[in-house]
C-alpha atoms as a PDB file:
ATOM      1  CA  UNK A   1       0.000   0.000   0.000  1.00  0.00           C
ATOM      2  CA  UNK A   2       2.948   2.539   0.713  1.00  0.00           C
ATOM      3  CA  UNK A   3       4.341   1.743  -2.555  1.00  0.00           C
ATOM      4  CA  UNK A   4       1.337   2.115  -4.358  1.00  0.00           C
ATOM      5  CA  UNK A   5       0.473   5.611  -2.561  1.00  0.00           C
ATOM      6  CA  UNK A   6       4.055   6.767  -3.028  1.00  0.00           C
ATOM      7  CA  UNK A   7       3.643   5.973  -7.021  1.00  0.00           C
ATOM      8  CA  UNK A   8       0.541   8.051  -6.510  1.00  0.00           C
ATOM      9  CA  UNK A   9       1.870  10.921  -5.213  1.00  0.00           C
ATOM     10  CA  UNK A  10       4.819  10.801  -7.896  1.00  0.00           C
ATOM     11  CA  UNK A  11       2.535  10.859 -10.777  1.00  0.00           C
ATOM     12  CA  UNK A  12       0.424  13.815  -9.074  1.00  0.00           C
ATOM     13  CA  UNK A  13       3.606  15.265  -8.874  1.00  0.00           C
ATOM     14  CA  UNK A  14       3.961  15.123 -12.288  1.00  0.00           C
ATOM     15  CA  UNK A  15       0.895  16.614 -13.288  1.00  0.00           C
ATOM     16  CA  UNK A  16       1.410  19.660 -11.875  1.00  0.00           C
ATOM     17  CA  UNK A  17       4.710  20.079 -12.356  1.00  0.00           C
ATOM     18  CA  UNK A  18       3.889  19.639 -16.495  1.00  0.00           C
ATOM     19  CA  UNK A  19       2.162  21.814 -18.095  1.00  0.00           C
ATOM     20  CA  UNK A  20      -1.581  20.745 -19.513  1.00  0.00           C
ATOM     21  CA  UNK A  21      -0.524  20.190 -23.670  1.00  0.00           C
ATOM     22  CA  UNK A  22      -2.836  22.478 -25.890  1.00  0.00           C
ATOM     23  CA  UNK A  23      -5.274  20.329 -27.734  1.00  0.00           C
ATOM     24  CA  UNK A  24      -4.785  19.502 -31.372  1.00  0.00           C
ATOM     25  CA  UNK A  25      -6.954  21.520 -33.674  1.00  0.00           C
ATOM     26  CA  UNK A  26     -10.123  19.662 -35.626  1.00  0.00           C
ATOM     27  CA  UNK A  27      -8.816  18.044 -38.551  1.00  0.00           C
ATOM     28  CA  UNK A  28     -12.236  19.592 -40.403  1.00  0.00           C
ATOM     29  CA  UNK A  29     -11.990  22.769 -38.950  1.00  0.00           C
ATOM     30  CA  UNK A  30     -10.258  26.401 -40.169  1.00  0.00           C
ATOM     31  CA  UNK A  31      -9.762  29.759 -38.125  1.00  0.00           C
ATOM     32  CA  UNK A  32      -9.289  32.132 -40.629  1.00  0.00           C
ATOM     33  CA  UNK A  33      -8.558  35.446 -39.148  1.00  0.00           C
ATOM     34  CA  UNK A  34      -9.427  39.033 -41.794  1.00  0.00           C
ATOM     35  CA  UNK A  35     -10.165  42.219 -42.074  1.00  0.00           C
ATOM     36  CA  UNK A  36     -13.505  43.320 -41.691  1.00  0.00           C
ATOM     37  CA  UNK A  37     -13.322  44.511 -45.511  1.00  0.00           C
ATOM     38  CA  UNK A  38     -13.771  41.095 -46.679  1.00  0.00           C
ATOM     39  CA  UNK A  39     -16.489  40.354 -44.693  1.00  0.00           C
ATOM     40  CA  UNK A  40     -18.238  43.695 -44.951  1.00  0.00           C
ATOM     41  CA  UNK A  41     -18.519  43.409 -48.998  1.00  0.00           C
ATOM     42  CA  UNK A  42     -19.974  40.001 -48.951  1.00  0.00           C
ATOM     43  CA  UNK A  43     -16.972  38.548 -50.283  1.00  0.00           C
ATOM     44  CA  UNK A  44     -15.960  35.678 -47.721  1.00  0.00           C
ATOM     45  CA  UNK A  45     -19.970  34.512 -48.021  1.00  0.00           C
ATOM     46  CA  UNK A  46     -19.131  33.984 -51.604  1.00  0.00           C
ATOM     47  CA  UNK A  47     -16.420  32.377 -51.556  1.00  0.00           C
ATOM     48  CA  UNK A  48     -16.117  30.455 -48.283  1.00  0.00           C
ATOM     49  CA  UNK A  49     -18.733  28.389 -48.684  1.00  0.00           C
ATOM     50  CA  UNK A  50     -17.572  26.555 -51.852  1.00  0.00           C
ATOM     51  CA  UNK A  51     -14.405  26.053 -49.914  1.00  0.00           C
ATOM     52  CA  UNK A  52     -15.994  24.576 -47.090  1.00  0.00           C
ATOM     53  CA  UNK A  53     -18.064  22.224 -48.977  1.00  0.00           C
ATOM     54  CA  UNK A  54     -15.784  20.940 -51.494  1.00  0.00           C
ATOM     55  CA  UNK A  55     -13.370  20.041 -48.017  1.00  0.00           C
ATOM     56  CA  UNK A  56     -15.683  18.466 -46.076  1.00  0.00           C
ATOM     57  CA  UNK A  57     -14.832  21.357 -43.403  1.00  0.00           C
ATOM     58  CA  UNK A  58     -15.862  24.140 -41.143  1.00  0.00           C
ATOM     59  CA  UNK A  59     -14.502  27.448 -41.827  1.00  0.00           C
ATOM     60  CA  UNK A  60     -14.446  29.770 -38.453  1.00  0.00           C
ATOM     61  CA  UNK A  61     -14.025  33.512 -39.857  1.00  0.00           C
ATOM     62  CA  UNK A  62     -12.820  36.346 -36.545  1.00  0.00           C
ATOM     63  CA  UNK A  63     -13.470  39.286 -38.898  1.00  0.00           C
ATOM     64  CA  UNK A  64     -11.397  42.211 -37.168  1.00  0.00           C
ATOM     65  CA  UNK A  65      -9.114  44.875 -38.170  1.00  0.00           C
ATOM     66  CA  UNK A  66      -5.295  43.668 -39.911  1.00  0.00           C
ATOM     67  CA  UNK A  67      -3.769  44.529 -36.723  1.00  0.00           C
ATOM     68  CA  UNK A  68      -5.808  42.323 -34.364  1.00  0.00           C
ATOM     69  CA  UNK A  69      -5.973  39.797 -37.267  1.00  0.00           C
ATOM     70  CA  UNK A  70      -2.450  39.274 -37.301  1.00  0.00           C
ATOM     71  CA  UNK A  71      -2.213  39.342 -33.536  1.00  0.00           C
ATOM     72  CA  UNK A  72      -4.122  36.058 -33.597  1.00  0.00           C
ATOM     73  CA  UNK A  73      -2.055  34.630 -35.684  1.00  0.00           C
ATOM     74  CA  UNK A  74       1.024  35.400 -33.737  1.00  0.00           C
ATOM     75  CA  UNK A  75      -0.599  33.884 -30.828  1.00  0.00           C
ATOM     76  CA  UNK A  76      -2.009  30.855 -32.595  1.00  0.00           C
ATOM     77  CA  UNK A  77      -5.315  31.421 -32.319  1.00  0.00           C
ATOM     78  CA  UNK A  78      -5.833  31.380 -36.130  1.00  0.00           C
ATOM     79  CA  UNK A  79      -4.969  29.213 -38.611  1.00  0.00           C
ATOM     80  CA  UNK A  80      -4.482  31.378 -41.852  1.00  0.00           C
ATOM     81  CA  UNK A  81      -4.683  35.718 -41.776  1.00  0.00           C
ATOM     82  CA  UNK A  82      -6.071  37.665 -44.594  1.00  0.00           C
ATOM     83  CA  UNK A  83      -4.775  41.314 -44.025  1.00  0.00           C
ATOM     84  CA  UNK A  84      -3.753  44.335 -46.397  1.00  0.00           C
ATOM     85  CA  UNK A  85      -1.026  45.764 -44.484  1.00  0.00           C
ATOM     86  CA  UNK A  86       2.105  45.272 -46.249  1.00  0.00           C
ATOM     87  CA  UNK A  87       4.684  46.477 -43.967  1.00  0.00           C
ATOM     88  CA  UNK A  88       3.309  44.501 -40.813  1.00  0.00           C
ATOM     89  CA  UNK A  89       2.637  42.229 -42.643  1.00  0.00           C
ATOM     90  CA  UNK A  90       6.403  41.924 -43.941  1.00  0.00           C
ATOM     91  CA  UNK A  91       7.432  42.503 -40.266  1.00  0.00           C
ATOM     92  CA  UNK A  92       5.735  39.444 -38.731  1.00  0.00           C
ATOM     93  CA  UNK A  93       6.733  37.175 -41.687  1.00  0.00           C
ATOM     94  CA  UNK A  94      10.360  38.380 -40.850  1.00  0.00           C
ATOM     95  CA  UNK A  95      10.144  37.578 -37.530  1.00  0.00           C
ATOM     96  CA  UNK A  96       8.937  33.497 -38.090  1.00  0.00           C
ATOM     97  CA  UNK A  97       5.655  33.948 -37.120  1.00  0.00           C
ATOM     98  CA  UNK A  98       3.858  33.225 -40.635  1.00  0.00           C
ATOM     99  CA  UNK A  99       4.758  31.406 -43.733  1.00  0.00           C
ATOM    100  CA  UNK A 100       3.686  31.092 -47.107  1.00  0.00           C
ATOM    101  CA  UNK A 101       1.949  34.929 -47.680  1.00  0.00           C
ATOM    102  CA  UNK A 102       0.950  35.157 -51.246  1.00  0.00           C
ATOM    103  CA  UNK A 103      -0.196  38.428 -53.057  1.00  0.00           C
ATOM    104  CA  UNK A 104      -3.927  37.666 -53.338  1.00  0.00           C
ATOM    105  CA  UNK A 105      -6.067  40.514 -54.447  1.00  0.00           C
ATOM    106  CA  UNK A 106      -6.188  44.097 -54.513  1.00  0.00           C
ATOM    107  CA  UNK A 107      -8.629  47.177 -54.616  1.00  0.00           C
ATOM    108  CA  UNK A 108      -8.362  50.795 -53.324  1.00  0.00           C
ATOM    109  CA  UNK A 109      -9.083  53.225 -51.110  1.00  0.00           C
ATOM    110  CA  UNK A 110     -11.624  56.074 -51.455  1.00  0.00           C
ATOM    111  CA  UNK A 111     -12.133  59.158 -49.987  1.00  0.00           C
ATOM    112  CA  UNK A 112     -15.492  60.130 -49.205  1.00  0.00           C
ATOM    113  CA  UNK A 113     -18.130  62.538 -47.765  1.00  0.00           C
ATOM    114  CA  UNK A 114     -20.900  64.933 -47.463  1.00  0.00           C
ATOM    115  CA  UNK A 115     -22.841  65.683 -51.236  1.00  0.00           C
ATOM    116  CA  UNK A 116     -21.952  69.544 -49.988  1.00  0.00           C
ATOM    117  CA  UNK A 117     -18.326  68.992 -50.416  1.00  0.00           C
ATOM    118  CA  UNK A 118     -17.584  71.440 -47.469  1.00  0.00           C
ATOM    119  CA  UNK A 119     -13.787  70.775 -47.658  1.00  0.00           C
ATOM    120  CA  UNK A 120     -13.851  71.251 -51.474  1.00  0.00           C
ATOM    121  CA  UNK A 121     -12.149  67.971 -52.124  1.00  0.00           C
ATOM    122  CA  UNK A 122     -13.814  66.913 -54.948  1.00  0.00           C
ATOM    123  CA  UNK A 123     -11.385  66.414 -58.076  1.00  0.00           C
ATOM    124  CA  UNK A 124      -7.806  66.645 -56.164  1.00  0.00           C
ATOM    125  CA  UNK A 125      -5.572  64.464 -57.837  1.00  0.00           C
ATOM    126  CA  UNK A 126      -3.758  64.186 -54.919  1.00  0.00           C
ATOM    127  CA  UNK A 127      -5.064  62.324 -51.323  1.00  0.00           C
ATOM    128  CA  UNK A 128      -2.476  64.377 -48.989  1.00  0.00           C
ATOM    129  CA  UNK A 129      -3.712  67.154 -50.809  1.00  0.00           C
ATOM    130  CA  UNK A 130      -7.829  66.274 -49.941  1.00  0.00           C
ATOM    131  CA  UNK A 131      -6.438  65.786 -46.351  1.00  0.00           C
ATOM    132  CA  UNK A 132      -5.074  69.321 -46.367  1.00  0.00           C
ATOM    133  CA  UNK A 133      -8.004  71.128 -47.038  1.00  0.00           C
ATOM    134  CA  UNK A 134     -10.321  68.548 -45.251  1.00  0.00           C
ATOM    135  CA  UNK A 135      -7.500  70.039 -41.885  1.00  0.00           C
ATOM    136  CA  UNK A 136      -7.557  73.846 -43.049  1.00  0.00           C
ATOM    137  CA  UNK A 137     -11.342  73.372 -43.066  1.00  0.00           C
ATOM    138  CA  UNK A 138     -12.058  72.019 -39.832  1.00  0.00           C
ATOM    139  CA  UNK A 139     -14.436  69.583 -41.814  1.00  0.00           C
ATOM    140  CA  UNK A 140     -15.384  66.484 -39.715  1.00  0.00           C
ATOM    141  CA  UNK A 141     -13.385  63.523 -40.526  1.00  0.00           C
ATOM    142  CA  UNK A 142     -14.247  60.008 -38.998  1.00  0.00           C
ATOM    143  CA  UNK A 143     -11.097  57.728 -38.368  1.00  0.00           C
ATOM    144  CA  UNK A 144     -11.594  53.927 -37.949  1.00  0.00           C
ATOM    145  CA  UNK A 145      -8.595  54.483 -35.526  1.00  0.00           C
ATOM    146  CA  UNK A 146      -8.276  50.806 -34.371  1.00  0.00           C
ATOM    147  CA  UNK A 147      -5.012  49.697 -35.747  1.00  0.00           C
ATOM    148  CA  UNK A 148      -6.946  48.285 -38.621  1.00  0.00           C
ATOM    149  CA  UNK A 149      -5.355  48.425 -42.261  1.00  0.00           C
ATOM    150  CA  UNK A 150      -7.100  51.018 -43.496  1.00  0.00           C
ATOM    151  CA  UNK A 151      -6.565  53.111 -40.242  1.00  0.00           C
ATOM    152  CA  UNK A 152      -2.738  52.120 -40.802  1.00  0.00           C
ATOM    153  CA  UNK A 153      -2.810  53.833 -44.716  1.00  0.00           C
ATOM    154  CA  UNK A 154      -4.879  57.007 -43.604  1.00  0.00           C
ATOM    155  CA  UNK A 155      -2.239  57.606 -40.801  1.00  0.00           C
ATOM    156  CA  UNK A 156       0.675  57.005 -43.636  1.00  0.00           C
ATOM    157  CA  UNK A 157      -1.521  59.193 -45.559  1.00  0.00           C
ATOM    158  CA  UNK A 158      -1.751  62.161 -42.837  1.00  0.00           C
ATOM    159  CA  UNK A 159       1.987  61.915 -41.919  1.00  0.00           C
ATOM    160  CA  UNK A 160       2.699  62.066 -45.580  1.00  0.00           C
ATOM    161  CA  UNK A 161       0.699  65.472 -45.327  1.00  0.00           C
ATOM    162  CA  UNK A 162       2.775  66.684 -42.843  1.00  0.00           C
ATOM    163  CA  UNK A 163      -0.863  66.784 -40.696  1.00  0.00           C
ATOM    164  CA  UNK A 164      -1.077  65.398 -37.418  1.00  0.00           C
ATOM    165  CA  UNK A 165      -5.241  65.152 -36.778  1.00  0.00           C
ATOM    166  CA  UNK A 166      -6.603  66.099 -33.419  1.00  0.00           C
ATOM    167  CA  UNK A 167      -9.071  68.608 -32.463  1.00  0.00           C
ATOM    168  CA  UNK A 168     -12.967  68.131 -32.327  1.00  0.00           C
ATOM    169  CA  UNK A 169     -13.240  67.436 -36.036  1.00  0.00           C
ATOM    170  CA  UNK A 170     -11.390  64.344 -36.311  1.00  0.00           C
ATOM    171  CA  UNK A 171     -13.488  61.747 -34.425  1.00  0.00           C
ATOM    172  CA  UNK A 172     -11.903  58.596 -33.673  1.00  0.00           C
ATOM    173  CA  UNK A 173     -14.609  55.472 -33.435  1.00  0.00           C
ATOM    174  CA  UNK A 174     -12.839  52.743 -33.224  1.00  0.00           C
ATOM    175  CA  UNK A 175     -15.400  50.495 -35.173  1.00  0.00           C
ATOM    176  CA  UNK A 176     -15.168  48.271 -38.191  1.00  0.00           C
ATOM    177  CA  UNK A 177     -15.599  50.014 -42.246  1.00  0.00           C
ATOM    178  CA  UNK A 178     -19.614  49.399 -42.379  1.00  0.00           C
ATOM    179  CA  UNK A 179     -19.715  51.056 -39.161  1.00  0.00           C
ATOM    180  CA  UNK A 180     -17.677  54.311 -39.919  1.00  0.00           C
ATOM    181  CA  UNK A 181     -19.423  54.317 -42.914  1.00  0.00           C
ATOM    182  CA  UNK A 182     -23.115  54.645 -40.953  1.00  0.00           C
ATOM    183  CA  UNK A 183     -21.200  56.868 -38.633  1.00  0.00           C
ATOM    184  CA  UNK A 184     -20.244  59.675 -41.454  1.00  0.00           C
ATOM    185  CA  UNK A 185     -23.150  59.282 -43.014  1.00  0.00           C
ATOM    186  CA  UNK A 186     -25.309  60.537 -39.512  1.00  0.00           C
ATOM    187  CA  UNK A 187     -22.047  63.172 -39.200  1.00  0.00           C
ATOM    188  CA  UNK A 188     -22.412  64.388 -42.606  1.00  0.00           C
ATOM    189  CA  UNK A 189     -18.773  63.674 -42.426  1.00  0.00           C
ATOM    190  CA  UNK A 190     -15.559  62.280 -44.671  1.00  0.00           C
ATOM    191  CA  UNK A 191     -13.483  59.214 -44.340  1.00  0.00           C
ATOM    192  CA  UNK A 192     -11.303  56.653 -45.579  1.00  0.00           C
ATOM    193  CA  UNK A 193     -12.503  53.709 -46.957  1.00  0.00           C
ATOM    194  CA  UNK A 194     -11.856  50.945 -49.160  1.00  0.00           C
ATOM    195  CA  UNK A 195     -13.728  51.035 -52.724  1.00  0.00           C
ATOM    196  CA  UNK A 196     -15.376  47.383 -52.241  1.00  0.00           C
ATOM    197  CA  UNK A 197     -17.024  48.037 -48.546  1.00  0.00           C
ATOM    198  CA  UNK A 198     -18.067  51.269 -50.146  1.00  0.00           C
ATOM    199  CA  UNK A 199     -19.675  49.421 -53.205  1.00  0.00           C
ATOM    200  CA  UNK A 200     -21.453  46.462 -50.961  1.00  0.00           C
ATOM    201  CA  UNK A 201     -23.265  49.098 -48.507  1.00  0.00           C
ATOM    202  CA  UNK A 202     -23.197  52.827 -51.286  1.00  0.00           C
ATOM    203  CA  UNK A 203     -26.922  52.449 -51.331  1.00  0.00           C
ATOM    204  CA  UNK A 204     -27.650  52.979 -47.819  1.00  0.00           C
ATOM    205  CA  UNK A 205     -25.788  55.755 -47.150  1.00  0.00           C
ATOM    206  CA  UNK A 206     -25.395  59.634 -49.294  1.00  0.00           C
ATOM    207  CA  UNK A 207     -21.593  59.669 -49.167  1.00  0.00           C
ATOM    208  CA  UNK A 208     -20.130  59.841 -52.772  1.00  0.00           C
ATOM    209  CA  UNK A 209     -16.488  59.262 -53.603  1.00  0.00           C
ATOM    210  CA  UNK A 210     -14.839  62.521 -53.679  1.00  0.00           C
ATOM    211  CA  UNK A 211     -11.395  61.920 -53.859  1.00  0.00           C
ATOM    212  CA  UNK A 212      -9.572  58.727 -55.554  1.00  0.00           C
ATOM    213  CA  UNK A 213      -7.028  57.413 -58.350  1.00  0.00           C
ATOM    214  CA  UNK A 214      -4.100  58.356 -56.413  1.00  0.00           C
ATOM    215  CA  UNK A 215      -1.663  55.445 -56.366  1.00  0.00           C
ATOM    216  CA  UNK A 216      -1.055  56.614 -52.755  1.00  0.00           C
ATOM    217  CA  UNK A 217      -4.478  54.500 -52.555  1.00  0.00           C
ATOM    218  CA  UNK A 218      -3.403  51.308 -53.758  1.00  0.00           C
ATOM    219  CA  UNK A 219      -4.898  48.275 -50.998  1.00  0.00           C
ATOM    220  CA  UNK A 220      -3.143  45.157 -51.986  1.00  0.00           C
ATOM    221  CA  UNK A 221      -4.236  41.900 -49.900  1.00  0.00           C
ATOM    222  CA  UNK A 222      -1.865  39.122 -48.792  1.00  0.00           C
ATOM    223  CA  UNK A 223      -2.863  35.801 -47.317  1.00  0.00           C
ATOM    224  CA  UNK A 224      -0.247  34.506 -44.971  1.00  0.00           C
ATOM    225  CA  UNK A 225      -0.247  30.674 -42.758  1.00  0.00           C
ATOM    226  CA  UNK A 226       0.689  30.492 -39.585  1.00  0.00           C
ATOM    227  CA  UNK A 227       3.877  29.272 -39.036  1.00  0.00           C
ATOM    228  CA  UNK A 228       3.930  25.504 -37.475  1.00  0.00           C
ATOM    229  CA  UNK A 229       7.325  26.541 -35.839  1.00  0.00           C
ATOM    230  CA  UNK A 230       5.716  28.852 -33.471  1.00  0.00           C
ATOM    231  CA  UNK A 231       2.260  26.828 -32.994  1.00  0.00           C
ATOM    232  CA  UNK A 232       2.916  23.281 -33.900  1.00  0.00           C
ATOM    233  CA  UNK A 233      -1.178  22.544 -33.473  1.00  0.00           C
ATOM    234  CA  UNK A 234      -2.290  24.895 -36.025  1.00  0.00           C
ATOM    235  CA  UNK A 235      -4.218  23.359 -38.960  1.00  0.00           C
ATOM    236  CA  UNK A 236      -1.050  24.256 -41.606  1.00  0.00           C
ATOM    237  CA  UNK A 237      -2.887  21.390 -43.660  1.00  0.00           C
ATOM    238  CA  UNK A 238      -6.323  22.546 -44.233  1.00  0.00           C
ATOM    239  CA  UNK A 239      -4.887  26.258 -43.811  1.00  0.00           C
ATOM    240  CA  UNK A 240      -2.324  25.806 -47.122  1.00  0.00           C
ATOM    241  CA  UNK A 241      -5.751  24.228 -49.000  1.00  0.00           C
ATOM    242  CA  UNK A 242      -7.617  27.339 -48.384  1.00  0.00           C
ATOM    243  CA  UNK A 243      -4.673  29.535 -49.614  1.00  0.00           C
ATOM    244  CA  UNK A 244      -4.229  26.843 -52.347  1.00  0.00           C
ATOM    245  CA  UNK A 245      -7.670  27.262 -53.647  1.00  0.00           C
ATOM    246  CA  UNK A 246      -7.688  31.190 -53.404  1.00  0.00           C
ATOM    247  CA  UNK A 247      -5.000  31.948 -55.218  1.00  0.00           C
ATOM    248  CA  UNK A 248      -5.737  28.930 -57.992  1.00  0.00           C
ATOM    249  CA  UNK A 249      -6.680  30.300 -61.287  1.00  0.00           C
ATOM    250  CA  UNK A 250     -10.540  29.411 -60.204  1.00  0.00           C
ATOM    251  CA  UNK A 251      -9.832  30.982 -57.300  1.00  0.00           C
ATOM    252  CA  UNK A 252      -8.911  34.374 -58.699  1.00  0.00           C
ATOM    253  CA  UNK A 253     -11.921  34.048 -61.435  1.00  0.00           C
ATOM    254  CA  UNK A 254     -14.329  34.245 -58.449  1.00  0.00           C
ATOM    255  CA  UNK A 255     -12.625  36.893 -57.136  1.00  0.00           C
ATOM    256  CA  UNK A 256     -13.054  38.730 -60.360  1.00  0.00           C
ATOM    257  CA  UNK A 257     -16.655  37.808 -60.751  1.00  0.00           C
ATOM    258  CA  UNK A 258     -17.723  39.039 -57.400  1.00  0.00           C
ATOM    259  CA  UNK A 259     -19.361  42.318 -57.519  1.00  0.00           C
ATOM    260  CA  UNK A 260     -19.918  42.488 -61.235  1.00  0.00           C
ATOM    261  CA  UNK A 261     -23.753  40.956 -61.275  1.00  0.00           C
ATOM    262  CA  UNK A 262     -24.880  43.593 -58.462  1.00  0.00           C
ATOM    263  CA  UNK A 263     -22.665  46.692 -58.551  1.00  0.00           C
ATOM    264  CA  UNK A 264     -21.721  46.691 -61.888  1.00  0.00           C
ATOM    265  CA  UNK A 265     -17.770  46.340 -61.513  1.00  0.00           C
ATOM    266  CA  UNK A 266     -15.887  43.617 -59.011  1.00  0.00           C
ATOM    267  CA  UNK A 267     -15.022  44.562 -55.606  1.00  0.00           C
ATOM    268  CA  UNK A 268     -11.394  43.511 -55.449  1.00  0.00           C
ATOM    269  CA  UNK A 269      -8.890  42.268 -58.564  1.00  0.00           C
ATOM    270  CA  UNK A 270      -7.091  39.452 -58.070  1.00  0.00           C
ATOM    271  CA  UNK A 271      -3.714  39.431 -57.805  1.00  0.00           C
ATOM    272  CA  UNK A 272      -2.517  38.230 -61.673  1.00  0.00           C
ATOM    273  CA  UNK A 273      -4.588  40.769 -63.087  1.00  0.00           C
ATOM    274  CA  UNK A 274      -2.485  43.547 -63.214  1.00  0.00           C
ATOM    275  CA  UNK A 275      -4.504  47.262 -64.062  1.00  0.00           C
END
């Protein structure tokens, strides 16, 4: 009986002194980590789906801004991040965190605002140059201002303006694209925003583009995996299949579809199509 208690104690001893071993991830099971962009415009509904099916698999989509997206990555929460924010992007891949990011898609970002034009934006070549006067103004400007990639480009965009926003016109939300979007729309305010969001959700709103073509406004998408290295019990498997079938040539012919039925142009390009 000693013995036996003695083992006992020795293998409760072990148990504590060993951490608990995370639990494998479902072999039919994805965590795909985006932007709120993609989900906004309808695209991940189109495309997911198809995925899903044709895999035998559940797809689990944390819609957030590129800066939260790619924090759960890095923590191994996700299995595969869609972002469009090139330099973190390039940062975390340097770093070993993800593997495998591939140039998917791309769109662009719009400025847009009040019918009234009270900035007198409307027709500048130049997006620095529609921040200036939106500034000199005092015009009301929503910011998504949560770390999001299109929060990322209009701060690039107001440094590059030599601008640094404060004061009672710039309002800072905090909120996803769709919701800024509603917000400027009550505020009879501008904003940043990418061109398909703006597309899926125009209708609802009266806030027409005012300010775009600059290549300044260029939104490229990258899809990156998670690297196994740092979190051995993500789903690399299932996660390289997804990234396999986006960026296949059927892949990128859905892409190009989507949007042209209902709005009349696609939301987002993909990646081979070069314009």
């Amino acid at each position: 009986m000693k013995r036996f208690a003695t083992l006992a104690l020795s293998l409760l001893a072990l148990s504590i002194a060993t951490p608990a071993m995370a639990n494998p991830p479902e072999a039919d099971k994805l965590v795909l980590a985006t932007t709120t962009s993609t989900m906004d415009s309808g695209l991940l509904d189109f495309l997911v789906p198809v995925f899903a099916k044709e895999n035998g698999c559940k797809v689990q989509i944390i819609a957030v801004g590129t800066g939260a997206a790619i924090r759960y990555g890095k923590d191994g929460n996700a299995d595969v991040v869609l972002v469009h924010d090139p330099v973190a992007e390039a940062q975390v891949v340097k770093h070993g965190f993800f593997v495998e990011r591939k140039y998917l898609m791309y769109n662009d970002f719009v400025i847009v605002g009040p019918a009234g034009d009270p900035a007198g934006i409307k027709g500048l070549a130049s997006a620095t140059e529609a921040l200036k006067m939106i500034e000199a103004s005092r015009a009301t400007f929503v910011s998504r201002a949560d770390q999001s990639g299109t929060h990322k480009k209009e701060q690039r965009l107001w440094e590059a303006a030599g601008i640094k926003p404060k004061g009672s016109w710039y309002l800072e939300a905090g909120a996803g694209m769709e919701a800024i979007l509603r917000i400027a729309n009550e505020k009879r305010a501008y904003s940043l925003t990418d061109r398909g969001t703006y597309l899926a959700h125009q209708k609802e709103y009266d806030l027409p583009i005012l300010n775009d073509g600059d290549n300044e406004l260029f939104n490229p998408y990258h899809i990156m995996l998670v690297a196994p290295a740092k979190h051995p019990f993500v789903n690399y498997s299932l996660a390289k299949k997804f990234s396999d079938f986006l960026t296949s040539e059927r892949g990128r012919k859905m892409i190009a579809e989507y949007g042209v039925d209902k709005y009349g142009q696609p939301l987002f390009y993909p990646a081979a199509e070069k314009k």
